[in-house]
Protein backbone atom coordinates (compact mmCIF):
# COMPACT_ATOMS: atom_id res chain seq x y z
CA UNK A 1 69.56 -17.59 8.71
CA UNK A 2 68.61 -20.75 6.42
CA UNK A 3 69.51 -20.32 2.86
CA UNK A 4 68.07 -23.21 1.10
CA UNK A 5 66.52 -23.75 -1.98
CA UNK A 6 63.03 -22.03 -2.25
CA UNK A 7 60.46 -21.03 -4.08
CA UNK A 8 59.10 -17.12 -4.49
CA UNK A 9 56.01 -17.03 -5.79
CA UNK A 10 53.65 -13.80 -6.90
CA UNK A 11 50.73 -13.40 -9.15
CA UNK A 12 52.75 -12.99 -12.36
CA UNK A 13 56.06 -14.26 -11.36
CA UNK A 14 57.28 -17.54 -9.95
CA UNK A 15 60.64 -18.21 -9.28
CA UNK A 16 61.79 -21.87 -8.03
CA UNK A 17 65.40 -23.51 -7.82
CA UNK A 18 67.34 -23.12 -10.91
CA UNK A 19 68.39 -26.64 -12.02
CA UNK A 20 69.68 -28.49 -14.79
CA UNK A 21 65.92 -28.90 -16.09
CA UNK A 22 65.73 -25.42 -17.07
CA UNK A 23 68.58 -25.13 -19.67
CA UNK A 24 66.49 -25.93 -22.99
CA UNK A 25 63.96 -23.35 -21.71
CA UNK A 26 66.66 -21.28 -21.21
CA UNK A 27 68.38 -21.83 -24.20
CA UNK A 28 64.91 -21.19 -25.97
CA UNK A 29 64.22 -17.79 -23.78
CA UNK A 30 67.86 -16.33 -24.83
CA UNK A 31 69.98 -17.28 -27.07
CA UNK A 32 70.52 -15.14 -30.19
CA UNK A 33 68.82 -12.02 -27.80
CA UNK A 34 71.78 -10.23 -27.52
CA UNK A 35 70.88 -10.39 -23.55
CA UNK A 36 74.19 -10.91 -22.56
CA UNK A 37 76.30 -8.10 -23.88
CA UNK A 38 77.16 -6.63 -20.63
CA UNK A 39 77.91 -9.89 -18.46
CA UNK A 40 81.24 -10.31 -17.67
CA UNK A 41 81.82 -14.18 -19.26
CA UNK A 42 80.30 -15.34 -22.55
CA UNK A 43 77.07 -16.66 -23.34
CA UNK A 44 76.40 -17.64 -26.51
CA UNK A 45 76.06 -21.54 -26.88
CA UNK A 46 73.96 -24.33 -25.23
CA UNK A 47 77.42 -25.36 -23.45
CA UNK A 48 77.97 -21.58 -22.25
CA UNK A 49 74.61 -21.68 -20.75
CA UNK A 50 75.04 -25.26 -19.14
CA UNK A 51 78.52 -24.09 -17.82
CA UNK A 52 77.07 -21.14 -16.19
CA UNK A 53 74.13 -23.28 -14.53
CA UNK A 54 76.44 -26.11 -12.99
CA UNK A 55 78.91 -22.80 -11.62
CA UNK A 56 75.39 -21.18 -10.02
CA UNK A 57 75.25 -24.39 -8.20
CA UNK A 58 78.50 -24.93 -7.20
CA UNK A 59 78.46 -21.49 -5.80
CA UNK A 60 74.87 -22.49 -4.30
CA UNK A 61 76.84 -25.55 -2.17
CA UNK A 62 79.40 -23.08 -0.97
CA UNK A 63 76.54 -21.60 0.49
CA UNK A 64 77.28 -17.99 -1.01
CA UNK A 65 74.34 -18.13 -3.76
CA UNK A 66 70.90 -18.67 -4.44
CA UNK A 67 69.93 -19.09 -7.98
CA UNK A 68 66.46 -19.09 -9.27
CA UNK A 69 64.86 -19.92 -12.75
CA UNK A 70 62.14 -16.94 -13.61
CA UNK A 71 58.91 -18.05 -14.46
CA UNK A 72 55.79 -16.43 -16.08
CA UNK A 73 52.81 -17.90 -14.33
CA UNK A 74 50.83 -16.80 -17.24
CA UNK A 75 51.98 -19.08 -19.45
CA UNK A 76 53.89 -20.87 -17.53
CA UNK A 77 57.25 -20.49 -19.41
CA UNK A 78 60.66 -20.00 -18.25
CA UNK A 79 61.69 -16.65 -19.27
CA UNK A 80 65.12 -16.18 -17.30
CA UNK A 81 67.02 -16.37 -14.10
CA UNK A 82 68.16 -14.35 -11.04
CA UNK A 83 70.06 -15.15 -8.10
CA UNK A 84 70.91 -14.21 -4.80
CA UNK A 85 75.05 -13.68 -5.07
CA UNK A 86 77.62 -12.32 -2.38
CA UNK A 87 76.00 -13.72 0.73
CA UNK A 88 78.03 -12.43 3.38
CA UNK A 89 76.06 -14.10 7.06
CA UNK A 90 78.30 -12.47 9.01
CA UNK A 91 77.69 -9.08 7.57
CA UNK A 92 73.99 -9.47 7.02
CA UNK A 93 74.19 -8.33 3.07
CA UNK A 94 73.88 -9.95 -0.07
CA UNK A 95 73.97 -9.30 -3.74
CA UNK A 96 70.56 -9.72 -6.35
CA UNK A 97 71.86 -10.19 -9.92
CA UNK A 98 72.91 -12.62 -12.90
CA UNK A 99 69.35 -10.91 -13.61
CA UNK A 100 68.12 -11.62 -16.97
CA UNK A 101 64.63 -11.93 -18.86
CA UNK A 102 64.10 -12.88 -21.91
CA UNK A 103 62.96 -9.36 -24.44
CA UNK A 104 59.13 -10.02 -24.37
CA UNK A 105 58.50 -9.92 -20.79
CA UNK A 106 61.57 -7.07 -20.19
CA UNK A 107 59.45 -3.99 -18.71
CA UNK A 108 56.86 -5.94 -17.42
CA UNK A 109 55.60 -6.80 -14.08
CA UNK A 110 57.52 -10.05 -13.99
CA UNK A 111 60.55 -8.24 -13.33
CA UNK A 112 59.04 -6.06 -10.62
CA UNK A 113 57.59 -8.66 -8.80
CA UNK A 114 60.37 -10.42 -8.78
CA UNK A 115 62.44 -7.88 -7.05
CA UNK A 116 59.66 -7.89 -4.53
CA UNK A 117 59.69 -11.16 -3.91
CA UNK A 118 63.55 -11.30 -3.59
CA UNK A 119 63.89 -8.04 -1.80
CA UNK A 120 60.86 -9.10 1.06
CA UNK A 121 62.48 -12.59 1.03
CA UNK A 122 65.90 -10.96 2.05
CA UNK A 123 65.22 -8.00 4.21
CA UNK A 124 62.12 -9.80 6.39
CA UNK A 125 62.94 -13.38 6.67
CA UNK A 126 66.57 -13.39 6.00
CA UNK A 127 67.34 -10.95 7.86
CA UNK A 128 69.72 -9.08 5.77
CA UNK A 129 71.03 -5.29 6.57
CA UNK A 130 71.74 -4.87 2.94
CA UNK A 131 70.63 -6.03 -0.56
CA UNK A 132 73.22 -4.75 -3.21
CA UNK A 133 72.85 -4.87 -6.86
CA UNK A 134 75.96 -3.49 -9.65
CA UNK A 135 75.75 -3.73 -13.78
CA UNK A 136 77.62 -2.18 -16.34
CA UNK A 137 77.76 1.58 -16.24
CA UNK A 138 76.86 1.33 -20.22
CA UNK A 139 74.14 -0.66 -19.24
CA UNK A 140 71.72 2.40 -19.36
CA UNK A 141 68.46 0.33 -19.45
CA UNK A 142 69.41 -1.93 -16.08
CA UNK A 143 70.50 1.16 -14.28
CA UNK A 144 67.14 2.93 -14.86
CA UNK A 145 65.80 -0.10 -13.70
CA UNK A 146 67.38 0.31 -10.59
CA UNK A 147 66.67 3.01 -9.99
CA UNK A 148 62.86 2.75 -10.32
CA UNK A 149 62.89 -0.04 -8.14
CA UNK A 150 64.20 2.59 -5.55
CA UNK A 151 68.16 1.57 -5.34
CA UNK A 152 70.63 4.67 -4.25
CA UNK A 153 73.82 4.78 -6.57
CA UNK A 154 76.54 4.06 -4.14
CA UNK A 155 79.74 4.75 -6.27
CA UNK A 156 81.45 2.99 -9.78
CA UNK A 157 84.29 0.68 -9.51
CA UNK A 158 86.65 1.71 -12.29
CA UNK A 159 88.31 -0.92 -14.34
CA UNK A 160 86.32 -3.66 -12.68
CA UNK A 161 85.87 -6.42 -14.42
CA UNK A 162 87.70 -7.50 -17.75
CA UNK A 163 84.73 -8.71 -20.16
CA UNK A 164 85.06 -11.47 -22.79
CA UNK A 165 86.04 -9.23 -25.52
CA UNK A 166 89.13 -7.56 -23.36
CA UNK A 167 87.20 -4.55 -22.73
CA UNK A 168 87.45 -3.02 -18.60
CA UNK A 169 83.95 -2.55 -17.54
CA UNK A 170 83.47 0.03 -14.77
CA UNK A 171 80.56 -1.43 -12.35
CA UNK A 172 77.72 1.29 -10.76
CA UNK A 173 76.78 -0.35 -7.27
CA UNK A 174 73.22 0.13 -5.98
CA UNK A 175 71.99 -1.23 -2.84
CA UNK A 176 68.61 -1.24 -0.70
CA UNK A 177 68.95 -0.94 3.17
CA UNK A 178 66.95 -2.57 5.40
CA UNK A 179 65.55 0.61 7.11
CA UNK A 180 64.28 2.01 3.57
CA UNK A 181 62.63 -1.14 2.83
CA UNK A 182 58.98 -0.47 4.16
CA UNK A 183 58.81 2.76 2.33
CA UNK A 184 60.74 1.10 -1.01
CA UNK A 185 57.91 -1.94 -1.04
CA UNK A 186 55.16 0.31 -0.43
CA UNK A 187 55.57 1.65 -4.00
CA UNK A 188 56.60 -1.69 -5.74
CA UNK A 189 53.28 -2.72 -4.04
CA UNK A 190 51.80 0.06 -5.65
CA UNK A 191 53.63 0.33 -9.15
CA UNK A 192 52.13 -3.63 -9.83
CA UNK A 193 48.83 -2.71 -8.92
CA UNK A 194 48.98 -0.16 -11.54
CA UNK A 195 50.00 -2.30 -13.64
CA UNK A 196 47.58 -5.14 -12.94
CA UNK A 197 44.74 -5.74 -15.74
């Protein structure tokens, strides 16, 4: 398995090696959204968001992340970030999240398409058993979106994480295995070309 720095590319979406290029786009795409209300560290200043790059990368030596700046093609803006997290070699699984776009291109096929490219990336070339995903169990909106996507609900972790504000978030787990894979990207394949112009 070679986990290196990559680029995913699709006809909307294209997502390349987050770096410390992208922070004033990401500033721009973000701050002031209200985006990051159910991540479990704050997120609110230029030096929250540079923090949080230089720890993806850190993590990304250690060999047990992947982060990626999102893209629109389109315009060619950057308009969030992703990551593969968790990545367990041994077990053949790994975690997609730190997901985040900024509100104009939420719902759209950018976010789709990226979980195509990520998922096909993982299950086909990686090699990977199992691609999990958790959130917030208030976060109603990322849930559904999991769910559309074709995740099963696996289970909430009570009391989970402690948030910024002191609060204990209870996480919903999701995952996609490999063996539903070919069925699952059959209908993202299908859901984006409904949604092409």
């Amino acid at each position: 398995m070679k986990l290196e720095p990559l680029v995913l590319e699709g006809s909307a979406v294209r997502l390349e090696p987050l770096s410390m290029v992208h922070h004033a786009a990401l500033c721009e795409a973000s701050l002031d959204c209200g985006l990051f209300r159910f991540f479990p560290f704050r997120m609110e200043t230029p030096d929250d968001l540079r923090g949080y790059i230089e720890a993806a990368l850190r993590q990304q030596a250690l060999g047990t992340a992947l982060p990626f700046a999102t893209r629109d093609r389109v315009s060619g803006a950057v308009v969030g970030s992703t990551s593969y997290l968790a990545i367990e070699r041994a077990h053949r699984r790994l975690e997609i999240g730190a997901t985040w776009l900024a509100p104009k291109w939420q719902r759209t096929a950018l976010n789709t398409e990226a979980k195509l490219l990520l998922l096909a990336h993982a299950i086909e070339r990686l090699g990977m058993n199992r691609v999990e995903f958790k959130t917030d169990a208030r976060n109603g909106r990322s849930r559904a979106a999991l769910l559309r996507i074709g995740a099963s609900q696996e289970g909430i972790f009570r009391a989970h994480m402690v948030m910024p504000d002191g609060y204990l978030r209870d996480s919903v787990y999701y995952s996609i295995l490999a063996r539903d894979w070919p069925e699952l990207k059959l209908r993202l394949e299908q859901r984006l070309a409904a949604s092409a112009p």
